[in-house]
Protein backbone atom coordinates (compact mmCIF):
# COMPACT_ATOMS: atom_id res chain seq x y z
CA UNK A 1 -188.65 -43.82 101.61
CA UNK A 2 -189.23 -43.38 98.05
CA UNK A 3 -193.08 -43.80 96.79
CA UNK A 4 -193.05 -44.22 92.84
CA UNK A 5 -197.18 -44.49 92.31
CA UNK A 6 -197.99 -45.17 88.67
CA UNK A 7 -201.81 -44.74 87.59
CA UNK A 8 -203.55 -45.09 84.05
CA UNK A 9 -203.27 -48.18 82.77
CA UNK A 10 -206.75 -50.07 81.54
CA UNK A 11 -208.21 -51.99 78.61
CA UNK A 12 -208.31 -50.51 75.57
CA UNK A 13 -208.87 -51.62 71.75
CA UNK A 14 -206.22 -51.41 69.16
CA UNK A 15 -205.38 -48.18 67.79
CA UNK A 16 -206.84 -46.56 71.05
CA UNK A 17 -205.14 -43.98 73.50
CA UNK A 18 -204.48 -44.41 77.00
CA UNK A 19 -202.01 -41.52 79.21
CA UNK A 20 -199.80 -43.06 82.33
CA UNK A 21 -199.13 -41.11 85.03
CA UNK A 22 -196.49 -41.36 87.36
CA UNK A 23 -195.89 -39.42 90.48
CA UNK A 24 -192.71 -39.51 92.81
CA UNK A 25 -192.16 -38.72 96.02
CA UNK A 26 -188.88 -37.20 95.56
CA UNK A 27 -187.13 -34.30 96.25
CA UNK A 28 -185.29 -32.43 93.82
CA UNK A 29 -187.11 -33.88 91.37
CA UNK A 30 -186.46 -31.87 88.60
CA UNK A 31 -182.31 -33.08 88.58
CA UNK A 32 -183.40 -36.36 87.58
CA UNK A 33 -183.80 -38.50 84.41
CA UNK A 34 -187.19 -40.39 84.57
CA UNK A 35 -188.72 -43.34 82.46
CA UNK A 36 -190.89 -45.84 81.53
CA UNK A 37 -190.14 -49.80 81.27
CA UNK A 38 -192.46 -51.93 80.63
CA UNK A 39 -192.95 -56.12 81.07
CA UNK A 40 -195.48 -58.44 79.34
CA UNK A 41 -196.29 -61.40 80.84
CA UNK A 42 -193.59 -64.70 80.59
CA UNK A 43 -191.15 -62.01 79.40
CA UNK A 44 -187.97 -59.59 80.20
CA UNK A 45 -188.65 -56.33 81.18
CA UNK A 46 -187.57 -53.67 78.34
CA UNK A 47 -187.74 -50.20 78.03
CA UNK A 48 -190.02 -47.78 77.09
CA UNK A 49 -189.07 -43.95 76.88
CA UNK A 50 -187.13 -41.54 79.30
CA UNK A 51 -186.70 -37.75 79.61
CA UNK A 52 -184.00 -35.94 80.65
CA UNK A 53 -183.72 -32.93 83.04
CA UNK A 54 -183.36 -30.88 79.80
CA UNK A 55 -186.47 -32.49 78.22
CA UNK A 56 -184.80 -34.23 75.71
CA UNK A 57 -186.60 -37.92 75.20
CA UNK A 58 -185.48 -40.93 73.86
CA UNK A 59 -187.97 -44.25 72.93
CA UNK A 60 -188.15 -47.76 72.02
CA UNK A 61 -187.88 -47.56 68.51
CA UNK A 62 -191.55 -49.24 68.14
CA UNK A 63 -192.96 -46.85 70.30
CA UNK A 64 -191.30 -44.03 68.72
CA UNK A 65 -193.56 -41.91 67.35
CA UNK A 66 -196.44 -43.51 69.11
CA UNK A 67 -195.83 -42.56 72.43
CA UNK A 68 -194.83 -39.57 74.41
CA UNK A 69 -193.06 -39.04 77.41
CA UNK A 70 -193.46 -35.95 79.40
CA UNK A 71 -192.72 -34.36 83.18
CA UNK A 72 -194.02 -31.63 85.29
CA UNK A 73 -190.86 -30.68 87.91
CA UNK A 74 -193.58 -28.67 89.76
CA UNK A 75 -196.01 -31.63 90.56
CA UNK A 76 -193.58 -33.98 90.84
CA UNK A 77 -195.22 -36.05 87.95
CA UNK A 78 -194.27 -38.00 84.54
CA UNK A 79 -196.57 -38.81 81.97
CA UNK A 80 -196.77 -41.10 78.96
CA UNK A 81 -199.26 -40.49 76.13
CA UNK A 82 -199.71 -43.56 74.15
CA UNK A 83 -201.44 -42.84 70.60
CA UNK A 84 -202.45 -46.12 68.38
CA UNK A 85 -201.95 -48.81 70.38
CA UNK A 86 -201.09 -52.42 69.50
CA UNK A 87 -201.73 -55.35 70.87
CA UNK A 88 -197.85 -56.24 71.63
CA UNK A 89 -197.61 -52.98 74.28
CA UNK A 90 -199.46 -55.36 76.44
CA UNK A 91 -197.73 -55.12 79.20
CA UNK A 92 -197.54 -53.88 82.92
CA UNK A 93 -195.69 -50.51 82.63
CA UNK A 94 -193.73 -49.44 85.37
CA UNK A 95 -192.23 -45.48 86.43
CA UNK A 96 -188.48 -45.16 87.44
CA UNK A 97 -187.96 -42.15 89.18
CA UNK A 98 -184.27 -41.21 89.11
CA UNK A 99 -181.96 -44.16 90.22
CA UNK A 100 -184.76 -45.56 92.57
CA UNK A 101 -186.26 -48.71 92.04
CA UNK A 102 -189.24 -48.72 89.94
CA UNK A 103 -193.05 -48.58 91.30
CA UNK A 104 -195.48 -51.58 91.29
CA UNK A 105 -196.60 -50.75 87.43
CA UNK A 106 -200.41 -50.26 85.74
CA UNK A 107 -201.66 -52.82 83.90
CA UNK A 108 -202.00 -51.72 80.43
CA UNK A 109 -204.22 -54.35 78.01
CA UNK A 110 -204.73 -53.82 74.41
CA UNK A 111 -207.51 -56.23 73.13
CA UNK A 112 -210.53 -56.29 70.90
């Protein structure tokens, strides 16, 4: 069975950093697209930014810029670097690893 473990989240002011890491128990885990979706609280889910086998990344227009989605194929791991945060990226942010369903999420609460 699939294990899609997400870690990083926390509380953090605005225009402060937090990194998301994501690590999936897959094999082959380089031949797959992964991402980042995120859901705040009363609303749909939406999503955040993926990367492609070849690297190439594509984000939520107001995250673009902002945030930055990476992988290493040899730890099995995805990453998401979020630079100035806002208060509306409240949210819990969850890892999809491939077509597998996505993991229970990390909190991730910006607040002053």
């Amino acid at each position: 069975q699939v294990q899609t473990v997400e870690s990083g989240g926390g509380l953090v002011q605005p225009g402060g950093s937090l990194t998301l890491s994501c690590v999936c128990s897959i094999n082959n885990f380089k031949d797959y697209v992964m991402g980042w979706y995120r859901q705040a609280a009363g609303k749909q889910p939406e999503f955040v930014a993926t990367i492609m086998t070849g690297g190439t990344q594509t984000y939520l227009p107001s995250v673009n810029g902002r945030f930055t989605i990476s992988r290493d194929n040899a730890k099995n791991t995805v990453h998401l670097q979020m630079n100035n945060l806002k208060p509306e990226d409240t949210a819990v942010y969850h890892c999809k690893c491939g077509h597998w369903p996505w993991g229970q999420g990390t909190q991730v609460t910006v607040s002053s």
